[in-house]
Protein backbone atom coordinates (compact mmCIF):
# COMPACT_ATOMS: atom_id res chain seq x y z
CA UNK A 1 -43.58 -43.61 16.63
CA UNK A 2 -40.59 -43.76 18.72
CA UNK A 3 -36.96 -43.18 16.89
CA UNK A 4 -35.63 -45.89 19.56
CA UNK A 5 -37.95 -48.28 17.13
CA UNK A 6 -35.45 -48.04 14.61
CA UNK A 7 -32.47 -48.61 16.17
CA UNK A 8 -30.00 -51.87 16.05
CA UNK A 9 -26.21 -52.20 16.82
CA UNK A 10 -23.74 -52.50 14.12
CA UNK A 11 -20.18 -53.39 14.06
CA UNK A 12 -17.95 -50.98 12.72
CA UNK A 13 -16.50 -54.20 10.29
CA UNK A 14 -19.92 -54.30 8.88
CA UNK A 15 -19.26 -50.51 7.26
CA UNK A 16 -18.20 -50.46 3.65
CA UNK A 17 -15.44 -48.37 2.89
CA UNK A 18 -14.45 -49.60 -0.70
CA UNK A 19 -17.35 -50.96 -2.98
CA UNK A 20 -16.61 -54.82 -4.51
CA UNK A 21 -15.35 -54.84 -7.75
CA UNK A 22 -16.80 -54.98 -9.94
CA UNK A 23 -19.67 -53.13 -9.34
CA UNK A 24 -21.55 -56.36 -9.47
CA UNK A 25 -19.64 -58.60 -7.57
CA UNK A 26 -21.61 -56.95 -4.42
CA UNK A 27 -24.17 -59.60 -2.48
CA UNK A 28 -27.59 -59.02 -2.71
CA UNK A 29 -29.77 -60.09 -0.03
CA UNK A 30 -33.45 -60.98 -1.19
CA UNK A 31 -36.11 -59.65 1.29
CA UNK A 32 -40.17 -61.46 0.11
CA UNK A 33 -41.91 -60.71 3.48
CA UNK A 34 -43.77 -63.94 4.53
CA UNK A 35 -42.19 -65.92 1.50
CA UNK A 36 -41.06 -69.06 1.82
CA UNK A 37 -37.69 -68.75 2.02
CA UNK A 38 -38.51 -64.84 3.38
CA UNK A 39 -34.52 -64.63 3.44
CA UNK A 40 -32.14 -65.49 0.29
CA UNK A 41 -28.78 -64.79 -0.09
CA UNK A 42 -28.00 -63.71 -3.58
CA UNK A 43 -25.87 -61.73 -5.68
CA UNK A 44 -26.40 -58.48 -7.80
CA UNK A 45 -25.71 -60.20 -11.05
CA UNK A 46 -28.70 -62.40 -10.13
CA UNK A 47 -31.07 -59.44 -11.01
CA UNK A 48 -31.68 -60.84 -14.19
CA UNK A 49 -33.19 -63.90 -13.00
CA UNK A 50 -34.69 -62.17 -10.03
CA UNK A 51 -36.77 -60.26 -12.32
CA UNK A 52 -39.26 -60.76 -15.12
CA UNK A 53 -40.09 -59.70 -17.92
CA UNK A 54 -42.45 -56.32 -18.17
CA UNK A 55 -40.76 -55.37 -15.27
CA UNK A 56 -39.53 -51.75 -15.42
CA UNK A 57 -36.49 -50.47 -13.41
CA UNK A 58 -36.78 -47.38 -12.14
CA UNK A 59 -32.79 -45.27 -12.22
CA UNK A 60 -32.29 -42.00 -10.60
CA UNK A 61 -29.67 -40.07 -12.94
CA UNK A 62 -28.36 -37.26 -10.95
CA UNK A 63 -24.59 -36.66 -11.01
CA UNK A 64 -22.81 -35.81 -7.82
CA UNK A 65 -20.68 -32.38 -8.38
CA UNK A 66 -17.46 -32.44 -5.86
CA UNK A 67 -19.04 -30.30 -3.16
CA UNK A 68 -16.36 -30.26 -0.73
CA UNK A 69 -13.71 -27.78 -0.94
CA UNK A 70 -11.47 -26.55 1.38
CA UNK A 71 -10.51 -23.03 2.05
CA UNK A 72 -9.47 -20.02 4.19
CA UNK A 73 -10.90 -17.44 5.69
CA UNK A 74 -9.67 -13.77 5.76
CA UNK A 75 -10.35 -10.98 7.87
CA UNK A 76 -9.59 -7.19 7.37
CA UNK A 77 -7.57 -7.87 10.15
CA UNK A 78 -5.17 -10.34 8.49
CA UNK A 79 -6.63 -12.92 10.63
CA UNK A 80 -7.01 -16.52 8.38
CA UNK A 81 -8.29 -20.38 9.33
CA UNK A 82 -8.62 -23.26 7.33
CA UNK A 83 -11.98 -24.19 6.33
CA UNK A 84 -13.68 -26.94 4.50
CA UNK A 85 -17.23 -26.19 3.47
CA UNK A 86 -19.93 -28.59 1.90
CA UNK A 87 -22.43 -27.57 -0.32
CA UNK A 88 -25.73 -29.07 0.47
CA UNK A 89 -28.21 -27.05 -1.60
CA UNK A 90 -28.00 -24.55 -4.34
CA UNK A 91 -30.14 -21.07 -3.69
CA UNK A 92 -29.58 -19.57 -6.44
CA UNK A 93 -26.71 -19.21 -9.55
CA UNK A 94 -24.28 -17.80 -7.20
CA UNK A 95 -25.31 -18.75 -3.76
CA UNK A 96 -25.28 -22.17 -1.73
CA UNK A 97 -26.41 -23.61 1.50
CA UNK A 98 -23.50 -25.50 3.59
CA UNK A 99 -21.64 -27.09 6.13
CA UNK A 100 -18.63 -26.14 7.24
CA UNK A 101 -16.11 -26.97 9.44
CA UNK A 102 -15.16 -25.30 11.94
CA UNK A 103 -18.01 -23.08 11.48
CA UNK A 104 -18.77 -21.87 14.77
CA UNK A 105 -16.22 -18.91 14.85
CA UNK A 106 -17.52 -18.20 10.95
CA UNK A 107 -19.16 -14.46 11.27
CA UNK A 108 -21.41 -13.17 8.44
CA UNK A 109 -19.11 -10.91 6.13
CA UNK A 110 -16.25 -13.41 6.39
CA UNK A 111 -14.66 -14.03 3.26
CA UNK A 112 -13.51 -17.77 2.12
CA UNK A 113 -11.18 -18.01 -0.43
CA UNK A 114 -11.08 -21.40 -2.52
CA UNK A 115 -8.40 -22.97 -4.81
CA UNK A 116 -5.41 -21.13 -3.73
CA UNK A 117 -3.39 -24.57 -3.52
CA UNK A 118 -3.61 -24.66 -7.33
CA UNK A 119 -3.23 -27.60 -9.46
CA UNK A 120 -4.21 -27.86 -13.41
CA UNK A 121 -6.55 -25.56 -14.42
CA UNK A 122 -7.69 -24.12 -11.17
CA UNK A 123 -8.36 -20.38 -10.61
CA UNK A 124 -9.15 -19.06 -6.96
CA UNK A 125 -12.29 -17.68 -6.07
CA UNK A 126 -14.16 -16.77 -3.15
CA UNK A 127 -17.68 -16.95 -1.29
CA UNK A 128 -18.62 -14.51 1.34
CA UNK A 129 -20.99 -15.85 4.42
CA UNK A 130 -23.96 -14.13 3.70
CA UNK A 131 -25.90 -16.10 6.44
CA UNK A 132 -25.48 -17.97 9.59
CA UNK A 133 -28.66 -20.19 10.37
CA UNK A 134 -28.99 -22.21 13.74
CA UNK A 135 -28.87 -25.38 12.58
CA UNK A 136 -25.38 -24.77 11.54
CA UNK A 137 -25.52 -24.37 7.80
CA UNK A 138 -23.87 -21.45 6.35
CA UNK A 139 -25.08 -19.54 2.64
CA UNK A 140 -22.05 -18.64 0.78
CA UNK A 141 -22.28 -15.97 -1.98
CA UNK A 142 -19.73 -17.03 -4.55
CA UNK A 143 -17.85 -13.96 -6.74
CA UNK A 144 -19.49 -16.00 -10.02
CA UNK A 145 -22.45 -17.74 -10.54
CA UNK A 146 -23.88 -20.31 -13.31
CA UNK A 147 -21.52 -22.27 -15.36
CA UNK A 148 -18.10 -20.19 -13.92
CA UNK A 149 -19.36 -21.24 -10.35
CA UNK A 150 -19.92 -24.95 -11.58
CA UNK A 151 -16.46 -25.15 -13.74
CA UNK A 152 -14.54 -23.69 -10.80
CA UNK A 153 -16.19 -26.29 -8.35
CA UNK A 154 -15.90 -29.14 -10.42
CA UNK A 155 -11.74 -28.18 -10.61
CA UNK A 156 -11.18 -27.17 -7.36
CA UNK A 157 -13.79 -29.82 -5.11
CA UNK A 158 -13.82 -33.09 -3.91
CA UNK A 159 -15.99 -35.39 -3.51
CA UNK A 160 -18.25 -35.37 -0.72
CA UNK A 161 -17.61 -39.00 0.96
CA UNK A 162 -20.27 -39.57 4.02
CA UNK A 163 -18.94 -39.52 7.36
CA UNK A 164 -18.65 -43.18 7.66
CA UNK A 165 -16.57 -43.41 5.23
CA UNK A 166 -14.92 -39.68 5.37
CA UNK A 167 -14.33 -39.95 9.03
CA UNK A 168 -11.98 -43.16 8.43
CA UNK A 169 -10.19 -42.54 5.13
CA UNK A 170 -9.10 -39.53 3.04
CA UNK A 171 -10.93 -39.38 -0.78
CA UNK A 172 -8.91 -40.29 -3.24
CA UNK A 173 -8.97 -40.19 -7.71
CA UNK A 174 -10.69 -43.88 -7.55
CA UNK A 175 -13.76 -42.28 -5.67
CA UNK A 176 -14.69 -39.58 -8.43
CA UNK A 177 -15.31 -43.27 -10.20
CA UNK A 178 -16.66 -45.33 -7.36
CA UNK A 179 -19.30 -42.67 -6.19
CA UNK A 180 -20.59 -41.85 -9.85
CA UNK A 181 -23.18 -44.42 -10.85
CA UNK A 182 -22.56 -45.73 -14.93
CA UNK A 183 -25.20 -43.57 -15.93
CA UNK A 184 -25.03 -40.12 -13.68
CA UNK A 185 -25.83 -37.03 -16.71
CA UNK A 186 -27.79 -34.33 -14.15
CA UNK A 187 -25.04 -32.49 -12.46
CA UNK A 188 -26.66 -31.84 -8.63
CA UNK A 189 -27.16 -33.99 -5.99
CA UNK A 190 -24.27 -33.94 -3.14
CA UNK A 191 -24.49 -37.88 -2.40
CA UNK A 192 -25.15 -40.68 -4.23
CA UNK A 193 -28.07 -42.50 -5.07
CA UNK A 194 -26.12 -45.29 -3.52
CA UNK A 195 -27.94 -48.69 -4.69
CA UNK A 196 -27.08 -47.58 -8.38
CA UNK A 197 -23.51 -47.95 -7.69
CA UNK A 198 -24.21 -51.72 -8.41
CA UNK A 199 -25.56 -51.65 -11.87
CA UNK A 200 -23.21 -51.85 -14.68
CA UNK A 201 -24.01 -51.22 -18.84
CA UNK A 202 -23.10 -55.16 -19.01
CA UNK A 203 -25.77 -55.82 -16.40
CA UNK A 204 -28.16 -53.64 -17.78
CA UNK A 205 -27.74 -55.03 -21.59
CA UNK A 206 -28.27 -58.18 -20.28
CA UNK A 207 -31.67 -56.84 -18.13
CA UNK A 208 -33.04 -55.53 -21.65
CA UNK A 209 -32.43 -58.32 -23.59
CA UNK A 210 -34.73 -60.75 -20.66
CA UNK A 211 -37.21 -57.98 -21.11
CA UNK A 212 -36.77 -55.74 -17.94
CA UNK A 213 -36.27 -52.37 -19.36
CA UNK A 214 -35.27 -49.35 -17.51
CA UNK A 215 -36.49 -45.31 -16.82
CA UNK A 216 -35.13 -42.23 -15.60
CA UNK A 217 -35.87 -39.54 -13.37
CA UNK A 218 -33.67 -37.57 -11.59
CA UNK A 219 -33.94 -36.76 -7.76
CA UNK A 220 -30.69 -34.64 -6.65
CA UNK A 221 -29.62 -35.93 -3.63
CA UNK A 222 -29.22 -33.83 -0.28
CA UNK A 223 -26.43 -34.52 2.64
CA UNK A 224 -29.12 -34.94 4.87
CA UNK A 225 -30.72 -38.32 3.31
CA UNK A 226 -28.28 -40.57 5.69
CA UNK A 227 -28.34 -38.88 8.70
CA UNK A 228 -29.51 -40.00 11.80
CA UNK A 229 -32.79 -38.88 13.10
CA UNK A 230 -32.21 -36.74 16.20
CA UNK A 231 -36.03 -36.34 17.49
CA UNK A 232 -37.43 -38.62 19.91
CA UNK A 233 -40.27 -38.83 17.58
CA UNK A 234 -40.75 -39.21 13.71
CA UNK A 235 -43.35 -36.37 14.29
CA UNK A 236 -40.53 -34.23 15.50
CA UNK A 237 -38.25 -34.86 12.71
CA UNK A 238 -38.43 -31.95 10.15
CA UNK A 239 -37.35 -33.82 6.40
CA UNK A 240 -34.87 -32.29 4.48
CA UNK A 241 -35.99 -31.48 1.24
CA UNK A 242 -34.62 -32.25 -2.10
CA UNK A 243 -35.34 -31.44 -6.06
CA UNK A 244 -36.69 -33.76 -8.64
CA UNK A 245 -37.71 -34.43 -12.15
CA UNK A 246 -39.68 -37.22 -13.79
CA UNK A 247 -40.42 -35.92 -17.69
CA UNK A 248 -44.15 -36.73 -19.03
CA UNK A 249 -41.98 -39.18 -21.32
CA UNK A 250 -41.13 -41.22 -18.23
CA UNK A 251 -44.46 -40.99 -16.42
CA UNK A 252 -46.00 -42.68 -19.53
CA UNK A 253 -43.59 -45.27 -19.46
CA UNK A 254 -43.99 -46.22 -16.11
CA UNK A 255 -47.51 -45.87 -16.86
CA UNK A 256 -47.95 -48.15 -19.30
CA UNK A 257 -45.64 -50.74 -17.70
CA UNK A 258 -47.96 -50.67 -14.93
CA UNK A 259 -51.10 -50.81 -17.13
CA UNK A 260 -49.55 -54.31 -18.69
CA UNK A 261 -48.82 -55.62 -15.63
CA UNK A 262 -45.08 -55.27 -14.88
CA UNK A 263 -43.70 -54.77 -11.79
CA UNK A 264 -42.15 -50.98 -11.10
CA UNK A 265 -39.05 -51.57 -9.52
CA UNK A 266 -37.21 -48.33 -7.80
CA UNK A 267 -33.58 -48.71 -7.41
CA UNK A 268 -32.57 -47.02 -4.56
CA UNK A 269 -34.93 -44.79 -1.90
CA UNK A 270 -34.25 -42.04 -3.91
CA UNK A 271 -36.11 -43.10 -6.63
CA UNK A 272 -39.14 -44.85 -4.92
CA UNK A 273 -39.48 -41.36 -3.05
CA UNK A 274 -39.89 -39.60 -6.43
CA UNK A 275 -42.53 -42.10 -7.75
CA UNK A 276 -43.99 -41.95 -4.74
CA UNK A 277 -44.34 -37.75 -4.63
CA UNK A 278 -45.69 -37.79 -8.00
CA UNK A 279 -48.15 -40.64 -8.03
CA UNK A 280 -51.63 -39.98 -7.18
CA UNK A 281 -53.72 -42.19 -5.13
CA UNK A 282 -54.97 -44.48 -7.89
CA UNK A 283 -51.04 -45.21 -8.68
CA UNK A 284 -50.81 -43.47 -11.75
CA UNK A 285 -48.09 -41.26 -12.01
CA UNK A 286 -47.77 -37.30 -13.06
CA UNK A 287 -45.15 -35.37 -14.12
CA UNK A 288 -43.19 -33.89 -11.97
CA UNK A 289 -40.58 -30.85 -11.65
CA UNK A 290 -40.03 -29.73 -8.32
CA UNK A 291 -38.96 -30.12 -4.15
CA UNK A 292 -40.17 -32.87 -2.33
CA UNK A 293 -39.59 -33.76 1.58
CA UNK A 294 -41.95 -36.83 1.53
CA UNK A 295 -41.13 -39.02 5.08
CA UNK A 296 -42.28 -42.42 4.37
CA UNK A 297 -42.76 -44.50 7.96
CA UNK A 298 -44.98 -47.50 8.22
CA UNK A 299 -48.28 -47.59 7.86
CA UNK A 300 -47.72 -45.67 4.45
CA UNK A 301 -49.30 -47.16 1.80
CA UNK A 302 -47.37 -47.04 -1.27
CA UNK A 303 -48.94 -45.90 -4.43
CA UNK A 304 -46.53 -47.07 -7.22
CA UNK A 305 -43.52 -48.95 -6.35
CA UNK A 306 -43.68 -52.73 -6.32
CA UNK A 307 -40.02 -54.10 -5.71
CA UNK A 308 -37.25 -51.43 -4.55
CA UNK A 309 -33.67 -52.04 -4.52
CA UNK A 310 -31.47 -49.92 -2.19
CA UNK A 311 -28.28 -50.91 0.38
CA UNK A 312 -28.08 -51.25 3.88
CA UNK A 313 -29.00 -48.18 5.74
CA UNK A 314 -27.76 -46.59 9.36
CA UNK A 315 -29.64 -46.95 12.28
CA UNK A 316 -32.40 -44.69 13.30
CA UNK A 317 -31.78 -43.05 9.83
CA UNK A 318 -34.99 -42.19 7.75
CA UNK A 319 -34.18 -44.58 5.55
CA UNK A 320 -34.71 -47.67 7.40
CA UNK A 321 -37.15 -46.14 8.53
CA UNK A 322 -38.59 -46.36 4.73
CA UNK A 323 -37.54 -50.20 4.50
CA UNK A 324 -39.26 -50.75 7.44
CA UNK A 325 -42.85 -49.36 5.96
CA UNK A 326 -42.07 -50.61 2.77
CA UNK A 327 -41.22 -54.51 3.43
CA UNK A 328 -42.96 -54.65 7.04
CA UNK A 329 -41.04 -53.55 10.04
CA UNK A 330 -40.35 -57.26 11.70
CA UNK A 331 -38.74 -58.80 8.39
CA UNK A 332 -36.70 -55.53 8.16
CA UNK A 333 -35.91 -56.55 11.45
CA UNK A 334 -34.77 -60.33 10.51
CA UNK A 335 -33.12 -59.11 7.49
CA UNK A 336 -31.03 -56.59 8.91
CA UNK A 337 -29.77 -59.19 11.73
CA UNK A 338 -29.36 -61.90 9.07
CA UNK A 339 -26.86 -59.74 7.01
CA UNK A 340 -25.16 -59.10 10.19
CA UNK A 341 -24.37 -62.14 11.00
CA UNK A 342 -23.76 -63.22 7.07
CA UNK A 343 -20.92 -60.44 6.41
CA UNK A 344 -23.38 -58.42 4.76
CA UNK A 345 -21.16 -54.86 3.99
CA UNK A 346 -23.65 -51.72 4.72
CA UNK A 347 -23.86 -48.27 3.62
CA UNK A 348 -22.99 -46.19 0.72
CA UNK A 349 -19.92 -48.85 -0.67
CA UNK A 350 -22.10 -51.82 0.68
CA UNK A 351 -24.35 -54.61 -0.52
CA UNK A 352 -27.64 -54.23 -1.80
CA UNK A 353 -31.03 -55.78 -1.13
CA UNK A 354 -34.21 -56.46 -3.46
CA UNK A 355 -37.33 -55.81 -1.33
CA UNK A 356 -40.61 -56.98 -2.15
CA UNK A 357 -43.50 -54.90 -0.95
CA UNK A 358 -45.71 -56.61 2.06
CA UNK A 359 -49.10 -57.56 1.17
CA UNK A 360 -50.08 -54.70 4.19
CA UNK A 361 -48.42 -51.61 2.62
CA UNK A 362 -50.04 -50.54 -0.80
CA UNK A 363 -52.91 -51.02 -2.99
CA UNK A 364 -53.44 -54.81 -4.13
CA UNK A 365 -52.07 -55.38 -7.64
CA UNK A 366 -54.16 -57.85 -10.35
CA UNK A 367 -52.06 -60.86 -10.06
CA UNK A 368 -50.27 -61.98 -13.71
C-alpha cells in the first residue's frame, strides 16, 4: 500500500499543546463502523456508559523517565558545543541509543558532559559516543550504569515532549504531571502511552463499580511510535521496535474475560499492539516478556482486541495507519474529517476516540 493512502491535511489549531483539565474533560469521539449513528460526539467521562459490564480495559503502565538532557561536548582540544541528546532505547545498564541535536559534527570518542548547570541534587556526569549509526542515532556510554545512571537522569532530564508540541513551546514542571498517566509504575518508555492521559482514579472507581474492570501490561514506549512514515510504501517502512510485558496473571485475566464474553478493550495503540503480539491465532493470549515491532495495516485481522481507545494520530504516521485496519479505512476517513471540522484537538494533549472493530477485521465474536 501506498503511504500517500494515509495522508490528510491538518490545521496547525487542530494540534494540542495543553491537555483539558481535567484529564476527563477531553471529547471523545465514538467511531461504530456502519452503525447507525457511525459518528457520535461524546465525552471521556461517558466511558462508563459507553461500556458494559464484563468488559475489561486493557492499561499500559510504563512510566516515562525524562530522557532529554542537554549537554556539552569536550574535545582534547578545548573545543565545546551545546548538545541535547534523547534517549530512545536502553542497550544495556550503562549504554543508550539516541538522538541528538546537532549531531552531525558528533565524532565517536566525543565526550558529553551532563548536569553541569546544577540545581538540587544534581551531580554531573558524562557519556562518551561510542557509536555513530546512519540513521542518525548516537550510543552513549554513560560513566555509571543501573540505578546511578537512572537517579542521575531522572535529576538532571526533562521530559521528552514530541515535536509538535516541543517545536512550539518549552517543557515546563506542569508536564512531568500532564505526560505521566495516573497509574505509570514501570520506569521506561520515552513517550507516552498517550490515550491514558484521559483516565483518572475517579473515572476508573466509577468503571469498577458498573462492572468494567481493568489490566495491566506494560509496553515501553519508543520515540519512533509518532513519526511519520518516510517510505513510499508500508513494505519499505522498517518498524521500530519496542519492549513489553504482559504477566501470566494478566493473560488469564484477559482470558477469562474473553471466555465470559466481555469485550477486551485496549486503551491506547500501545496496548492493542501488545495483545496483539502475544495472542495466538485462536485469540487466546500468552505471556509475554520481550521486543515486538508488529506493523498493523489493513487487512490485518485482529486476534484479541474488541474496542480500542487511543487519540488522534499524525498523518501518514503508523498509527493511523493502525486505526485505519482496525475500524475500516473509509470511516477512519469520515471520522478524522468530522473531528476536523468539530474542533476535535489531536495528538499527544488531544481528544480521544472509542473505536469499535469492523465486522471485516478479526475473528467473529459469539454475540451476548
Amino acid at each position: 500500500m501506498r503511504t500517500d493512502d494515509f495522508d490528510f491535511d491538518l490545521p496547525e489549531s487542530a494540534i494540542a499543546l495543553r491537555p483539558a483539565r481535567p484529564r476527563d474533560a477531553a471529547r471523545l469521539l465514538v467511531v461504530r463502523p456502519g452503525g447507525e449513528p457511525e459518528l457520535d460526539d461524546r465525552g471521556i467521562r461517558d466511558l462508563v456508559s459507553l461500556l458494559r459490564p464484563g468488559d475489561l480495559l486493557v492499561f499500559n503502565d510504563t512510566r516515562v523517565i525524562p530522557a532529554r538532557l542537554d549537554g556539552v561536548r569536550r574535545r582534547d582540544d578545548g573545543a565545546e558545543a551545546r548538545i541535547e541528546a534523547t534517549l530512545i532505547e536502553r542497550l544495556d545498564p550503562s549504554r543508550w541509543v539516541a538522538l541528538a541535536r546537532p549531531g552531525k559534527r558528533l565524532r565517536v570518542g566525543d565526550v558529553i558532559g551532563f548536569g553541569g548547570n546544577g540545581g538540587e541534587g544534581v551531580e554531573p556526569f558524562a557519556a562518551t559516543v561510542a557509536e555513530k549509526n546512519e540513521g542518525g542515532e548516537i550510543v552513549l556510554a554513560f560513566d555509571r550504569g543501573g540505578p546511578d545512571l537512572d537517579r542521575a537522569i531522572a535529576l538532571a532530564g526533562r521530559i521528552p515532549l514530541p515535536p509538535y508540541i516541543g517545536n512550539k513551546r518549552a517543557d515546563d514542571a506542569a508536564d512531568r504531571e500532564d505526560y505521566q498517566t495516573v497509574f505509570a509504575r514501570e520506569p521506561g518508555a520515552v513517550a507516552a502511552p498517550t490515550a491514558s492521559l484521559h483516565l483518572t482514579e475517579d473515572l476508573i472507581e466509577r468503571l469498577q463499580e458498573t462492572g468494567v474492570e481493568h489490566v495491566f501490561l506494560t509496553l515501553h514506549v519508543g520515540a519512533g511510535t509518532f513519526l511519520p512514515v518516510k517510505a513510499e510504501t508500508t513494505e519499505g517502512h522498517r518498524m521500530h521496535s519496542e519492549r513489553g510485558v504482559i504477566t501470566p496473571d494478566a493473560a488469564a485475566r484477559i482470558n477469562a474475560a474473553r471466555a465470559a464474553g466481555g469485550r477486551i478493550v485496549a486503551v491506547g495503540t500501545t496496548a492493542l499492539r501488545l495483545l496483539e503480539s502475544a495472542a495466538d491465532e485462536s485469540g487466546t493470549l500468552h505471556p509475554f516478556d520481550g521486543a515486538t515491532d508488529i506493523f498493523i495495516t489493513p487487512g490485518y485481522r485482529f486476534r484479541i482486541v474488541d474496542v480500542l481507545m487511543t487519540n488522534f494520530h499524525l498523518p501518514r504516521s503508523t498509527l493511523f495507519m493502525l486505526v485505519c485496519a482496525f475500524a475500516g479505512t473509509d470511516a477512519m476517513r469520515r471520522a478524522y474529517a468530522h473531528a476536523i471540522a468539530s474542533g476535535y484537538r489531536f495528538y499527544s494533549y488531544g481528544d480521544g476516540s472509542l473505536l469499535f472493530r469492523d465486522a471485516g477485521a478479526g475473528a467473529p465474536r459469539e454475540p451476548t
